[in-house]
PDB file of N, CA and C in Angstrom:
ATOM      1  N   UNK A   1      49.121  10.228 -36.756  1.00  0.00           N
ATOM      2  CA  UNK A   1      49.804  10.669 -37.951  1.00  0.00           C
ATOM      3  C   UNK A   1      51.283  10.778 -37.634  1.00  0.00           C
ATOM      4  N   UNK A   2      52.187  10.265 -38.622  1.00  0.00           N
ATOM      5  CA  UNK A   2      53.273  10.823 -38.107  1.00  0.00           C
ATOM      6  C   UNK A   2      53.985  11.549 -39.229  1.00  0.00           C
ATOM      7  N   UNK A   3      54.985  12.284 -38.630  1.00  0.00           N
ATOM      8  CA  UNK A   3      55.649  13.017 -39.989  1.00  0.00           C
ATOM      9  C   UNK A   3      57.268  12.428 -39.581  1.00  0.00           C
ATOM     10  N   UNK A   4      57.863  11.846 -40.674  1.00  0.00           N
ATOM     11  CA  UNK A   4      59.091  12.092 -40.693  1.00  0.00           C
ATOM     12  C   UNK A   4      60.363  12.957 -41.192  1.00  0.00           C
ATOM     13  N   UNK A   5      61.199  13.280 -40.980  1.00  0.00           N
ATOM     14  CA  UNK A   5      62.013  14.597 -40.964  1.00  0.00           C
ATOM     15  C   UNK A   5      63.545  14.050 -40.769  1.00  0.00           C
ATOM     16  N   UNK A   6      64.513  14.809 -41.377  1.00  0.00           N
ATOM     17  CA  UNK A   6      66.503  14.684 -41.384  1.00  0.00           C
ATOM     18  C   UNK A   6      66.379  16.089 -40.697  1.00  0.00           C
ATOM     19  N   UNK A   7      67.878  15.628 -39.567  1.00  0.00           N
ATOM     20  CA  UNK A   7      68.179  16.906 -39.291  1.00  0.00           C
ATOM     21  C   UNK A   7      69.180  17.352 -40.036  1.00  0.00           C
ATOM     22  N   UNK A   8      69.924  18.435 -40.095  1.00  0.00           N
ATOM     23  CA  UNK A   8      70.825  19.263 -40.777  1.00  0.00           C
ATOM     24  C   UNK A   8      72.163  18.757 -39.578  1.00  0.00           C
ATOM     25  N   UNK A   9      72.982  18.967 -40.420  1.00  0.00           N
ATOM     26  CA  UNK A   9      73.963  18.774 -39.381  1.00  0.00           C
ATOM     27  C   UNK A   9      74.069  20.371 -38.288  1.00  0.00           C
ATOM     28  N   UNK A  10      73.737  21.370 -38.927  1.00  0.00           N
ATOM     29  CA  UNK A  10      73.770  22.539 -38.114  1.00  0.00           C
ATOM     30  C   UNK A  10      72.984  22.484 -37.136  1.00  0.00           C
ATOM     31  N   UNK A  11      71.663  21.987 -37.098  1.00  0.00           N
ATOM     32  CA  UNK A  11      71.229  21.990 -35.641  1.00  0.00           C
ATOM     33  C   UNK A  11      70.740  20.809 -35.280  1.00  0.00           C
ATOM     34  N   UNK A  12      70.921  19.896 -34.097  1.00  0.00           N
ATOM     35  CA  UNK A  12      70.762  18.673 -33.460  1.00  0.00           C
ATOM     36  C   UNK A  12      69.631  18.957 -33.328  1.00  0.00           C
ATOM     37  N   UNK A  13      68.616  19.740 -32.868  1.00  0.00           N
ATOM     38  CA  UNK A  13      67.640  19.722 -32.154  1.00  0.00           C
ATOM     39  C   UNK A  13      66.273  19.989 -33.056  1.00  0.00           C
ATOM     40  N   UNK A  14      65.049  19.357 -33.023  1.00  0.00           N
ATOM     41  CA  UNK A  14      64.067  20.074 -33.868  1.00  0.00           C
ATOM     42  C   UNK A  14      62.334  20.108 -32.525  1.00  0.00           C
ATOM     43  N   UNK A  15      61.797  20.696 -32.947  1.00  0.00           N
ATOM     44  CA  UNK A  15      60.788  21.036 -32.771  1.00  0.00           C
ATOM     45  C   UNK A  15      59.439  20.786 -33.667  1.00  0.00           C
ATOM     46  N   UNK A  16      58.526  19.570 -33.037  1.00  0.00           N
ATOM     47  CA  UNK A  16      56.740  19.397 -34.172  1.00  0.00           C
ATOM     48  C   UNK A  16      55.965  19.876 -33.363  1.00  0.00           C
ATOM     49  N   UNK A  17      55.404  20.679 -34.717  1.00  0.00           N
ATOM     50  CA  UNK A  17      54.275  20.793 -34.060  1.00  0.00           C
ATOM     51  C   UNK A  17      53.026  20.298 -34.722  1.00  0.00           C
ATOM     52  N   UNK A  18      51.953  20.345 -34.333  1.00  0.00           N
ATOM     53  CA  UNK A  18      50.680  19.940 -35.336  1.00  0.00           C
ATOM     54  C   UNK A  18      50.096  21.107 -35.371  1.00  0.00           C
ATOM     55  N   UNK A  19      49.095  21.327 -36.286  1.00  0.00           N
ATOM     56  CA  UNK A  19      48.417  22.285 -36.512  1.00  0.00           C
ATOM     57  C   UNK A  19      46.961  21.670 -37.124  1.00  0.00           C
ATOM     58  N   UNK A  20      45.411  22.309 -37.300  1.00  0.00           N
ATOM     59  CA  UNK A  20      44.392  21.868 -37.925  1.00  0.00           C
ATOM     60  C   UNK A  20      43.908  23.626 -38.095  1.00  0.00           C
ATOM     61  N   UNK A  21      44.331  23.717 -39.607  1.00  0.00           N
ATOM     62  CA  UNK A  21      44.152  25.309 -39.763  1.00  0.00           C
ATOM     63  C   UNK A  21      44.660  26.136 -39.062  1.00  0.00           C
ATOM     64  N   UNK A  22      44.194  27.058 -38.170  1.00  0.00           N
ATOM     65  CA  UNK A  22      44.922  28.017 -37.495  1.00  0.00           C
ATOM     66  C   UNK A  22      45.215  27.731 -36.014  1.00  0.00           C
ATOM     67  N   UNK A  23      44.446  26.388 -35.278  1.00  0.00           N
ATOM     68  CA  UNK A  23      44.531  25.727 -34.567  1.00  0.00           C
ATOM     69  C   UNK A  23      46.012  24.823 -33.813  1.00  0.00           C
ATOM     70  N   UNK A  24      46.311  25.405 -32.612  1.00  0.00           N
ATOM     71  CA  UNK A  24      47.818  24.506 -32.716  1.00  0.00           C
ATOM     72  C   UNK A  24      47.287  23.088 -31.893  1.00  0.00           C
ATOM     73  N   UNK A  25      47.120  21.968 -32.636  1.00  0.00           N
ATOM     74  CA  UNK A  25      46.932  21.138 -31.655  1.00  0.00           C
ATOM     75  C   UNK A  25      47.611  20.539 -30.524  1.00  0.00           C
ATOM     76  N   UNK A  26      48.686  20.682 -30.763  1.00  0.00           N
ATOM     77  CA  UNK A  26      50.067  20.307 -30.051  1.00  0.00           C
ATOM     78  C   UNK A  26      50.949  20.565 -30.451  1.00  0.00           C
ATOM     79  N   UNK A  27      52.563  20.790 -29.847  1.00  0.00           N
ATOM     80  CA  UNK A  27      53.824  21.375 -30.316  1.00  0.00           C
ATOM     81  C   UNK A  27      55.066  20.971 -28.828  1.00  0.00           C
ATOM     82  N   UNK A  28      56.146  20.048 -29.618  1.00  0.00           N
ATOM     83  CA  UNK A  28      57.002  19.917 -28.510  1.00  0.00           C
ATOM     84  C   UNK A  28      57.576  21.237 -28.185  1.00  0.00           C
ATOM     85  N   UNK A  29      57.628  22.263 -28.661  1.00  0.00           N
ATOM     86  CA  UNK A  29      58.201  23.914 -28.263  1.00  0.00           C
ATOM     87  C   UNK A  29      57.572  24.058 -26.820  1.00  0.00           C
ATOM     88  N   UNK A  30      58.295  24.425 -25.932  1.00  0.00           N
ATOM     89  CA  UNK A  30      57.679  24.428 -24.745  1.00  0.00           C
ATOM     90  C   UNK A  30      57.393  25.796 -24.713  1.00  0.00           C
ATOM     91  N   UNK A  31      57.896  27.050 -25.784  1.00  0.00           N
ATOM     92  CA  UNK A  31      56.899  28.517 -26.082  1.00  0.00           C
ATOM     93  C   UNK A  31      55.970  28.607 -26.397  1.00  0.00           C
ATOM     94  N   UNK A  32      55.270  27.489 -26.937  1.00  0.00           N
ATOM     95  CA  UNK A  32      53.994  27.981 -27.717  1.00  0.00           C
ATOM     96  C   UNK A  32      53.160  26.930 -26.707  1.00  0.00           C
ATOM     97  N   UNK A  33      51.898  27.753 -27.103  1.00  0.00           N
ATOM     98  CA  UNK A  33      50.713  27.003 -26.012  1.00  0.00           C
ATOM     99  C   UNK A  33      49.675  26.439 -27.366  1.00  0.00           C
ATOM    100  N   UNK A  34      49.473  25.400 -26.511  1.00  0.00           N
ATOM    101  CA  UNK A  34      48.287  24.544 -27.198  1.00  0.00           C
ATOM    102  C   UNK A  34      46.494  24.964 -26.886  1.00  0.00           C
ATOM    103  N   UNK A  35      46.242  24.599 -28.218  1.00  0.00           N
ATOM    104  CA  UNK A  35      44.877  25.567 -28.158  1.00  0.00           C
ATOM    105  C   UNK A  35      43.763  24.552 -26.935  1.00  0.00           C
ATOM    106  N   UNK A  36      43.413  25.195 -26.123  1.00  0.00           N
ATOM    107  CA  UNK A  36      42.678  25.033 -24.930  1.00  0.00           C
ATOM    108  C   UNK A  36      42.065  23.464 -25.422  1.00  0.00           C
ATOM    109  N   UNK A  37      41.229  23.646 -26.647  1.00  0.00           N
ATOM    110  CA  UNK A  37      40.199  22.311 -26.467  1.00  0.00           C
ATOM    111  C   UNK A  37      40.754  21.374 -26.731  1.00  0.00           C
ATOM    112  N   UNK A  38      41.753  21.025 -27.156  1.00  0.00           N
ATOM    113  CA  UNK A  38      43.106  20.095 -27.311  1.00  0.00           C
ATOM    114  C   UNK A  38      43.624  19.217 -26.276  1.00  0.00           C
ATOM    115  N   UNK A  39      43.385  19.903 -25.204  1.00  0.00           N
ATOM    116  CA  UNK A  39      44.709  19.962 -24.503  1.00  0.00           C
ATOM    117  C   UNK A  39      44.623  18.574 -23.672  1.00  0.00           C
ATOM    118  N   UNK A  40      43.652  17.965 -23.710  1.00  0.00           N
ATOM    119  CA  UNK A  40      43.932  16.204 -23.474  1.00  0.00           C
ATOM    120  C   UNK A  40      43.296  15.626 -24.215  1.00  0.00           C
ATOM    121  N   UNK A  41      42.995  15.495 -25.478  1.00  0.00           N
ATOM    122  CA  UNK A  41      42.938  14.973 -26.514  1.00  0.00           C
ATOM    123  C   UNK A  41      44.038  14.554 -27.706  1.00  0.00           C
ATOM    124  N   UNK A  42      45.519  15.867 -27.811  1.00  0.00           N
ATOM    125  CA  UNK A  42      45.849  15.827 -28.981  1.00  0.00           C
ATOM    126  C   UNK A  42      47.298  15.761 -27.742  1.00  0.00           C
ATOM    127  N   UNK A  43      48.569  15.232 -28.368  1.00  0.00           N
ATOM    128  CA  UNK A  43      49.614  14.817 -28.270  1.00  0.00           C
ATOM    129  C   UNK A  43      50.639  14.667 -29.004  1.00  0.00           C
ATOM    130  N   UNK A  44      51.847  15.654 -29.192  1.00  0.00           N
ATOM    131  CA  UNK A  44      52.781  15.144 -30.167  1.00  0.00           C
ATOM    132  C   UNK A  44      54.220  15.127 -29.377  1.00  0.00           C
ATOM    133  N   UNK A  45      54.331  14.205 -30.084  1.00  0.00           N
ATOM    134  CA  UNK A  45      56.184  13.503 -29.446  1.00  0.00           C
ATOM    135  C   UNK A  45      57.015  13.017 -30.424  1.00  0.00           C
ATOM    136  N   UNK A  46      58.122  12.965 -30.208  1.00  0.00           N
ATOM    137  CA  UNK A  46      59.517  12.832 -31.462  1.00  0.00           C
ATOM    138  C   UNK A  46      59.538  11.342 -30.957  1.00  0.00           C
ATOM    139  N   UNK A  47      59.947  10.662 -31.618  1.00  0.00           N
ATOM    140  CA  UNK A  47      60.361   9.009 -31.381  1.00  0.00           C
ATOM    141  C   UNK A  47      61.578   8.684 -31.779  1.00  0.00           C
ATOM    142  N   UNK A  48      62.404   7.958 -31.121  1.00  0.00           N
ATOM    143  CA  UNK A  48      63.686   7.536 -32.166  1.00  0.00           C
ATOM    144  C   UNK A  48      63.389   7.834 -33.817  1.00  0.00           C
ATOM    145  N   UNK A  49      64.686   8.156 -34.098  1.00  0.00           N
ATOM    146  CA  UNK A  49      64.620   7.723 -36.110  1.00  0.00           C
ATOM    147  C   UNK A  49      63.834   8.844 -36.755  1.00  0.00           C
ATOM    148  N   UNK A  50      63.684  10.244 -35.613  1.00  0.00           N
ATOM    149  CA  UNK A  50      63.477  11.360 -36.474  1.00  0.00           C
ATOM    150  C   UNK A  50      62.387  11.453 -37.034  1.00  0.00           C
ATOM    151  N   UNK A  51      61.018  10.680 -36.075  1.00  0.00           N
ATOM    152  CA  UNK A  51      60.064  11.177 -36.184  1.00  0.00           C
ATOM    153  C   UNK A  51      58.782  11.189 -35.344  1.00  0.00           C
ATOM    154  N   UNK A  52      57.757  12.517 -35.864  1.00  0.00           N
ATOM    155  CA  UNK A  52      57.247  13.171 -34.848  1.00  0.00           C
ATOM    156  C   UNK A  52      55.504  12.579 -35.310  1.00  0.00           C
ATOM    157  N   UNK A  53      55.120  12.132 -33.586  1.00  0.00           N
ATOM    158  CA  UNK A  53      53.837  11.529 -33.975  1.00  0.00           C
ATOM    159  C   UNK A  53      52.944  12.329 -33.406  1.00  0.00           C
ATOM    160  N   UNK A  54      51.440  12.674 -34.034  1.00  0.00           N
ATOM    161  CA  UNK A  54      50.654  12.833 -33.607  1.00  0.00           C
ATOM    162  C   UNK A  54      49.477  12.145 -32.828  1.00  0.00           C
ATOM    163  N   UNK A  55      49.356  12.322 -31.123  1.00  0.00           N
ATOM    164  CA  UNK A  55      48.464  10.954 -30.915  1.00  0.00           C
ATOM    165  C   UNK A  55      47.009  11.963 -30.303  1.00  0.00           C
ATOM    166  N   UNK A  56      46.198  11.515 -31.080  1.00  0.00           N
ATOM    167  CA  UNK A  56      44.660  11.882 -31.034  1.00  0.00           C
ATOM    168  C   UNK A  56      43.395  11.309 -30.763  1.00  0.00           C
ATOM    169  N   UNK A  57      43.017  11.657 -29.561  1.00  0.00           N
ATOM    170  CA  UNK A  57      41.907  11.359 -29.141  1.00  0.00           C
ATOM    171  C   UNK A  57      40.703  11.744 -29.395  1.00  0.00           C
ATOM    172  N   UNK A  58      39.403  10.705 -30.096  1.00  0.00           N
ATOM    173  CA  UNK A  58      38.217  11.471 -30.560  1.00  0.00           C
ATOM    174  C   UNK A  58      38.045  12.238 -31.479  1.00  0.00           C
ATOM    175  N   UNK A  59      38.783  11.161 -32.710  1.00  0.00           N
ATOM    176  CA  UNK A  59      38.629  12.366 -33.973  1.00  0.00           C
ATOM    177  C   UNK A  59      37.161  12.791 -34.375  1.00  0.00           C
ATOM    178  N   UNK A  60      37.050  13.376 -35.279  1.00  0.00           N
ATOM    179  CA  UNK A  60      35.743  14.046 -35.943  1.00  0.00           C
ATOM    180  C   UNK A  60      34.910  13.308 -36.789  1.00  0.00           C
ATOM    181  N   UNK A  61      33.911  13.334 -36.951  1.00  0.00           N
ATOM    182  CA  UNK A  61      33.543  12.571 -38.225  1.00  0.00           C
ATOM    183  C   UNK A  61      33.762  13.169 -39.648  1.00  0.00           C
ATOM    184  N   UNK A  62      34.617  12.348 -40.292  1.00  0.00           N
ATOM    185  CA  UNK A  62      34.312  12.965 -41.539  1.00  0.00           C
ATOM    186  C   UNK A  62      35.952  13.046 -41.943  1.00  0.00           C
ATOM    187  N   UNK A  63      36.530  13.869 -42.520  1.00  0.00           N
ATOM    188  CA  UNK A  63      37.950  14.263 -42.966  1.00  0.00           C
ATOM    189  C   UNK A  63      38.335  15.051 -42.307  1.00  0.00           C
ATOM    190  N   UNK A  64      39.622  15.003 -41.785  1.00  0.00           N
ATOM    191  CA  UNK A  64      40.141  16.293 -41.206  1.00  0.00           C
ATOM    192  C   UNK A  64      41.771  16.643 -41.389  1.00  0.00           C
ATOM    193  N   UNK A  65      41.976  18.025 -41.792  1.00  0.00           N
ATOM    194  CA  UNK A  65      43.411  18.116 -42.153  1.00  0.00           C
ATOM    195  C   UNK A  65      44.284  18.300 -41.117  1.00  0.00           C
ATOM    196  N   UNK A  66      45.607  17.869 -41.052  1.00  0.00           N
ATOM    197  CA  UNK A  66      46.443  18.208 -39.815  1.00  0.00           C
ATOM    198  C   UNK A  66      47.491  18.585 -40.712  1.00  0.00           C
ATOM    199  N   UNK A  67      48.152  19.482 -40.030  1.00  0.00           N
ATOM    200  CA  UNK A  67      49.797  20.059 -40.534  1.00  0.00           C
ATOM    201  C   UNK A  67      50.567  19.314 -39.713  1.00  0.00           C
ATOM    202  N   UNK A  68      51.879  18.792 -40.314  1.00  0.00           N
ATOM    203  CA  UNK A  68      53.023  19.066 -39.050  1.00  0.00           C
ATOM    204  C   UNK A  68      54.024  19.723 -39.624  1.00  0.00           C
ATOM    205  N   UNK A  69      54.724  20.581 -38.711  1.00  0.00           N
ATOM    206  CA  UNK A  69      55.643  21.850 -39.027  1.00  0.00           C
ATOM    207  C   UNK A  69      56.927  21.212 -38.421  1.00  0.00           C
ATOM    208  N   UNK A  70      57.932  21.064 -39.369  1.00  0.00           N
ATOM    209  CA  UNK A  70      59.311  20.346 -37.890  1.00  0.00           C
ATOM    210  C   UNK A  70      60.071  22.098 -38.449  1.00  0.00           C
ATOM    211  N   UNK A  71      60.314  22.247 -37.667  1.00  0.00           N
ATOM    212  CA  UNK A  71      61.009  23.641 -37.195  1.00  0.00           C
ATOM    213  C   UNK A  71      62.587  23.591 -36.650  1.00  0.00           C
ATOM    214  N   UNK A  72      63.843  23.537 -37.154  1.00  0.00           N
ATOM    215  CA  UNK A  72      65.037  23.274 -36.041  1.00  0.00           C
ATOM    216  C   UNK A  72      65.303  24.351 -35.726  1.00  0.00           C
ATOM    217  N   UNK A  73      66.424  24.457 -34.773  1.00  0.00           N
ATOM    218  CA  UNK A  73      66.594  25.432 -34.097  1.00  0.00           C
ATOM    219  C   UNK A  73      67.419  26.594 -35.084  1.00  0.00           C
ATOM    220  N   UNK A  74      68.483  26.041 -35.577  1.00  0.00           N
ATOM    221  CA  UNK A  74      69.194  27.401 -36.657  1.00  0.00           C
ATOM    222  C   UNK A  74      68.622  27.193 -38.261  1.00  0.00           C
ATOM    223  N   UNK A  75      67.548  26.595 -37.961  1.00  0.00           N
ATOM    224  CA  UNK A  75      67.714  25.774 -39.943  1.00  0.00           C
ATOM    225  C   UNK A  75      65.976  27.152 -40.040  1.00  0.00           C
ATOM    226  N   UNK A  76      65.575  26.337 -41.783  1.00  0.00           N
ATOM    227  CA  UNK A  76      64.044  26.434 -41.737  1.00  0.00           C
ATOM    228  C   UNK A  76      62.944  25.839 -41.400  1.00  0.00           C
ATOM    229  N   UNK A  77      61.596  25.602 -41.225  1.00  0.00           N
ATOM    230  CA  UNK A  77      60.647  25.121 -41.069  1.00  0.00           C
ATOM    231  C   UNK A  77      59.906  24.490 -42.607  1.00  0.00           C
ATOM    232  N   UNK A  78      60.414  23.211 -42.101  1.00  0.00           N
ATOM    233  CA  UNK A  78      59.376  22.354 -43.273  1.00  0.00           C
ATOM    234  C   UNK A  78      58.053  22.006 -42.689  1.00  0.00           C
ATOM    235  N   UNK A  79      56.804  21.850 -43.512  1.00  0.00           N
ATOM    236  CA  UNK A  79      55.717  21.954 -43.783  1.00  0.00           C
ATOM    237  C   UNK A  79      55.110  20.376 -44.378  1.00  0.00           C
ATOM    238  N   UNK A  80      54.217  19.550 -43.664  1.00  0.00           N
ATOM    239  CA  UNK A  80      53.501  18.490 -44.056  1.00  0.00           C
ATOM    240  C   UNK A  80      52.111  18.192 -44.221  1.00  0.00           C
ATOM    241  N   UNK A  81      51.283  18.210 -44.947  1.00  0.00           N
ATOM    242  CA  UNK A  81      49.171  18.135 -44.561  1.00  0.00           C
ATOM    243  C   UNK A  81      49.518  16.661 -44.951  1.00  0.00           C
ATOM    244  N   UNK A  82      47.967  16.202 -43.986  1.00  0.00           N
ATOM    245  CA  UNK A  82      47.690  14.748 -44.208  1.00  0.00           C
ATOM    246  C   UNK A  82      46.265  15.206 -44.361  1.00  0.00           C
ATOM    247  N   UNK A  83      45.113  14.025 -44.999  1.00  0.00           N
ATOM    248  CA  UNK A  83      44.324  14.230 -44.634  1.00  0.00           C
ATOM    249  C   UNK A  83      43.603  12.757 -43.786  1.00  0.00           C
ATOM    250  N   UNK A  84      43.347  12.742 -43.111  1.00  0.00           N
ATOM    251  CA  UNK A  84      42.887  11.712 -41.975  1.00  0.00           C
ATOM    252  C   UNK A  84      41.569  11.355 -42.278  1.00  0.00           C
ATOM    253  N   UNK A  85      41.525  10.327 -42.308  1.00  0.00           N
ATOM    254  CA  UNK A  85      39.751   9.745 -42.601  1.00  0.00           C
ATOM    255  C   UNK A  85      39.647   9.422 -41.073  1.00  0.00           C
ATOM    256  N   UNK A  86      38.243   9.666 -40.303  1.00  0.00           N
ATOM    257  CA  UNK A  86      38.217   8.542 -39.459  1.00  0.00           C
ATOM    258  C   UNK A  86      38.221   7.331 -39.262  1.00  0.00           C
ATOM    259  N   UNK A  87      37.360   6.877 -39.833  1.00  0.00           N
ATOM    260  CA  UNK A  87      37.116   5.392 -40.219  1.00  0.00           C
ATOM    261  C   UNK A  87      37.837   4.670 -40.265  1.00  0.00           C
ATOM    262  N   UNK A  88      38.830   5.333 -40.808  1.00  0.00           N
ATOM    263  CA  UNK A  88      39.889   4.322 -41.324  1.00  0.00           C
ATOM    264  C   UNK A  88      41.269   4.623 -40.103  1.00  0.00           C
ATOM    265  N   UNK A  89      41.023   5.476 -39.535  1.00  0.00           N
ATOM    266  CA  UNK A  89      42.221   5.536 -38.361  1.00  0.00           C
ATOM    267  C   UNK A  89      41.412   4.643 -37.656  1.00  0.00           C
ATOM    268  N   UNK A  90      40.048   4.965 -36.780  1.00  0.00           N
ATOM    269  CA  UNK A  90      39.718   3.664 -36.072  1.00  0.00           C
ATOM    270  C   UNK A  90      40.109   2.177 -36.334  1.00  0.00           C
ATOM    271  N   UNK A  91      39.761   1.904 -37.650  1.00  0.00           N
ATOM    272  CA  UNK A  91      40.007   0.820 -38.091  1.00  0.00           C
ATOM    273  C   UNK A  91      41.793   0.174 -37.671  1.00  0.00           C
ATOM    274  N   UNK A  92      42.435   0.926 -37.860  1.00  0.00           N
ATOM    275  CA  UNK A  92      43.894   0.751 -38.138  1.00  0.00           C
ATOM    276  C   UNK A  92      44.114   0.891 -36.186  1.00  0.00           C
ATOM    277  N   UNK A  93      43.271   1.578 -35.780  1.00  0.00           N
ATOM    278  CA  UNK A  93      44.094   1.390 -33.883  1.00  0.00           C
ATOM    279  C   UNK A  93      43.166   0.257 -33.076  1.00  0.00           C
ATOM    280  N   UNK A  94      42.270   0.162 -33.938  1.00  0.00           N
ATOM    281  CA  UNK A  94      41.019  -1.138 -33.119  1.00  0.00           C
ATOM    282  C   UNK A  94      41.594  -2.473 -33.696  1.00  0.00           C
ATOM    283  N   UNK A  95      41.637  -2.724 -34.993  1.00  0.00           N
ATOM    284  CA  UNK A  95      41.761  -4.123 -35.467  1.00  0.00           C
ATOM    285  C   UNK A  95      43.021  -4.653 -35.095  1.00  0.00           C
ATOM    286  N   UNK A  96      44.415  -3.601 -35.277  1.00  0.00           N
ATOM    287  CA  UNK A  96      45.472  -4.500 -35.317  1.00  0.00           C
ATOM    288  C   UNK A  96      45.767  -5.525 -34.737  1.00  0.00           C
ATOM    289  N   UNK A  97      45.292  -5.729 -33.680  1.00  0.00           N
ATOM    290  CA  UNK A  97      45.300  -7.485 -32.653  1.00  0.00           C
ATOM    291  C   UNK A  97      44.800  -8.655 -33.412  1.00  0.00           C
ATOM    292  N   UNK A  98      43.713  -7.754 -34.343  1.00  0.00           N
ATOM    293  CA  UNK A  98      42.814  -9.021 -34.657  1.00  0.00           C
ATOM    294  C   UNK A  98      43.376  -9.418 -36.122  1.00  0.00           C
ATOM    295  N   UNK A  99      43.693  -8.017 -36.468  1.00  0.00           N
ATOM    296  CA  UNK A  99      44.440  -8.516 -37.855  1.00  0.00           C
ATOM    297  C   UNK A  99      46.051  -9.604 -37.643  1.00  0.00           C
ATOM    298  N   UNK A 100      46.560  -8.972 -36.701  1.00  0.00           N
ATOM    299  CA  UNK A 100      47.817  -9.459 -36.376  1.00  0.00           C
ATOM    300  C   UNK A 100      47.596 -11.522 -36.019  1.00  0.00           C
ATOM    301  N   UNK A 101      46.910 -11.265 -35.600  1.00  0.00           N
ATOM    302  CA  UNK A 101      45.861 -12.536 -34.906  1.00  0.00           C
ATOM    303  C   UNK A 101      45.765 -13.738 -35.653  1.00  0.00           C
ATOM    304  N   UNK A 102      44.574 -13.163 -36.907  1.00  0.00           N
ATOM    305  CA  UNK A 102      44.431 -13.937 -38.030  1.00  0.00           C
ATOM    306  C   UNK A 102      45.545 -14.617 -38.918  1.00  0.00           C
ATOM    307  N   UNK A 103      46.395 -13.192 -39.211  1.00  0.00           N
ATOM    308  CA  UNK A 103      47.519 -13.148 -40.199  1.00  0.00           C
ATOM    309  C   UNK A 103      48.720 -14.818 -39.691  1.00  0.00           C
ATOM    310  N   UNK A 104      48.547 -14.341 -38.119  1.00  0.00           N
ATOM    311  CA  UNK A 104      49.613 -15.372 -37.401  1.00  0.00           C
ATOM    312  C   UNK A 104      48.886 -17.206 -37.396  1.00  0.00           C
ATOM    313  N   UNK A 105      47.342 -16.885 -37.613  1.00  0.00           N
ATOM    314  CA  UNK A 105      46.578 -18.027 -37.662  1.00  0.00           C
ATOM    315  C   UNK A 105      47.099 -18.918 -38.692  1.00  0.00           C
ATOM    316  N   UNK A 106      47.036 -18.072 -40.438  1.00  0.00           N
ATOM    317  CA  UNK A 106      46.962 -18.702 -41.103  1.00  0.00           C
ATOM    318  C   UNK A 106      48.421 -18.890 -41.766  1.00  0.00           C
ATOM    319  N   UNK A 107      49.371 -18.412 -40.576  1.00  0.00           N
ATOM    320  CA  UNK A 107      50.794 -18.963 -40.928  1.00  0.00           C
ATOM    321  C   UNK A 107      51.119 -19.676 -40.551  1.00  0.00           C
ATOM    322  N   UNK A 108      50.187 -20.146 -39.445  1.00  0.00           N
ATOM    323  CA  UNK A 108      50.763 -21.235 -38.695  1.00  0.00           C
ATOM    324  C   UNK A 108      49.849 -22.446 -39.677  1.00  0.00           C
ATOM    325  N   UNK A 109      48.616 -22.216 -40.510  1.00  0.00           N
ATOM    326  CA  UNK A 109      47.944 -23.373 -40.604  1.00  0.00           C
ATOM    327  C   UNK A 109      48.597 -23.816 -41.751  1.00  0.00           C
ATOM    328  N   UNK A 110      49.635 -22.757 -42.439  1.00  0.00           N
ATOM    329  CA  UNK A 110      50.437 -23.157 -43.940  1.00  0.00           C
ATOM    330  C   UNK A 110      51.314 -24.144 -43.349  1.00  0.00           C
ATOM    331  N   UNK A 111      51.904 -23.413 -42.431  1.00  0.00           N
ATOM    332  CA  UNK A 111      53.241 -24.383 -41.964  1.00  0.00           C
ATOM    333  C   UNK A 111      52.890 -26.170 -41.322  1.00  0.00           C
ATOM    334  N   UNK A 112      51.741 -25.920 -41.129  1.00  0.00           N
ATOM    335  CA  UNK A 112      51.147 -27.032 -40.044  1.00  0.00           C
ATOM    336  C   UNK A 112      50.801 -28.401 -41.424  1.00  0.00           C
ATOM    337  N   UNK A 113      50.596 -27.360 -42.856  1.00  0.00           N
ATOM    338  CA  UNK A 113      49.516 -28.183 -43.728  1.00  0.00           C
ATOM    339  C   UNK A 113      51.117 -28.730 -44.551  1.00  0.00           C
ATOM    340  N   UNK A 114      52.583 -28.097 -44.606  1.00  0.00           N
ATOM    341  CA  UNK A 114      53.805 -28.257 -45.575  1.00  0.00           C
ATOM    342  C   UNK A 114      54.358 -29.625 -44.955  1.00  0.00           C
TER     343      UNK A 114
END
């Protein structure tokens, strides 16, 4: 999941965290601790361009909600829910080769047929 976020010009710096209900799954704040059963499964990191990804291992079956909170240092805390299908995240981190694959197949067979 990712959340994207602007900083304020008042503070350079921000802080994500994830959350699943009262659960912190991860948080770049190096104060807050991540909830135990997490703790090599769930992953969040800022990326260039101001935004913060969630990377998750072994989702659940079924739906599941995640927060992300970007927090800066002098500003307020904005607030994001997703809701995550599995299925369809598998789908989207397993296929892309094959989708990418195909897609490149049948550009090449347009160009091959012009």
């Amino acid at each position: 999941m990712d959340c994207k976020y602007a900083l304020s010009g008042e503070s350079p710096e921000a802080f994500c965290k994830y959350t699943q209900g009262e659960r912190l799954l991860d948080t770049t704040d190096p104060d807050e601790e991540q909830h135990a059963p997490f703790k090599k499964r769930a992953r969040a990191r800022i990326f260039p361009g101001n935004n913060c990804r969630l990377l998750f291992k072994n989702l659940p079956n079924g739906k599941s909600n995640f927060t992300c909170n970007i927090r800066q240092t002098n500003s307020g805390t904005a607030t994001k829910t997703s809701v995550v299908e599995k299925t369809w995240s598998v789908l989207l981190q397993s296929c892309s080769g094959l989708l990418l694959t195909l897609m490149t197949l049948l550009l090449l067979l347009e160009i091959h047929w012009l």
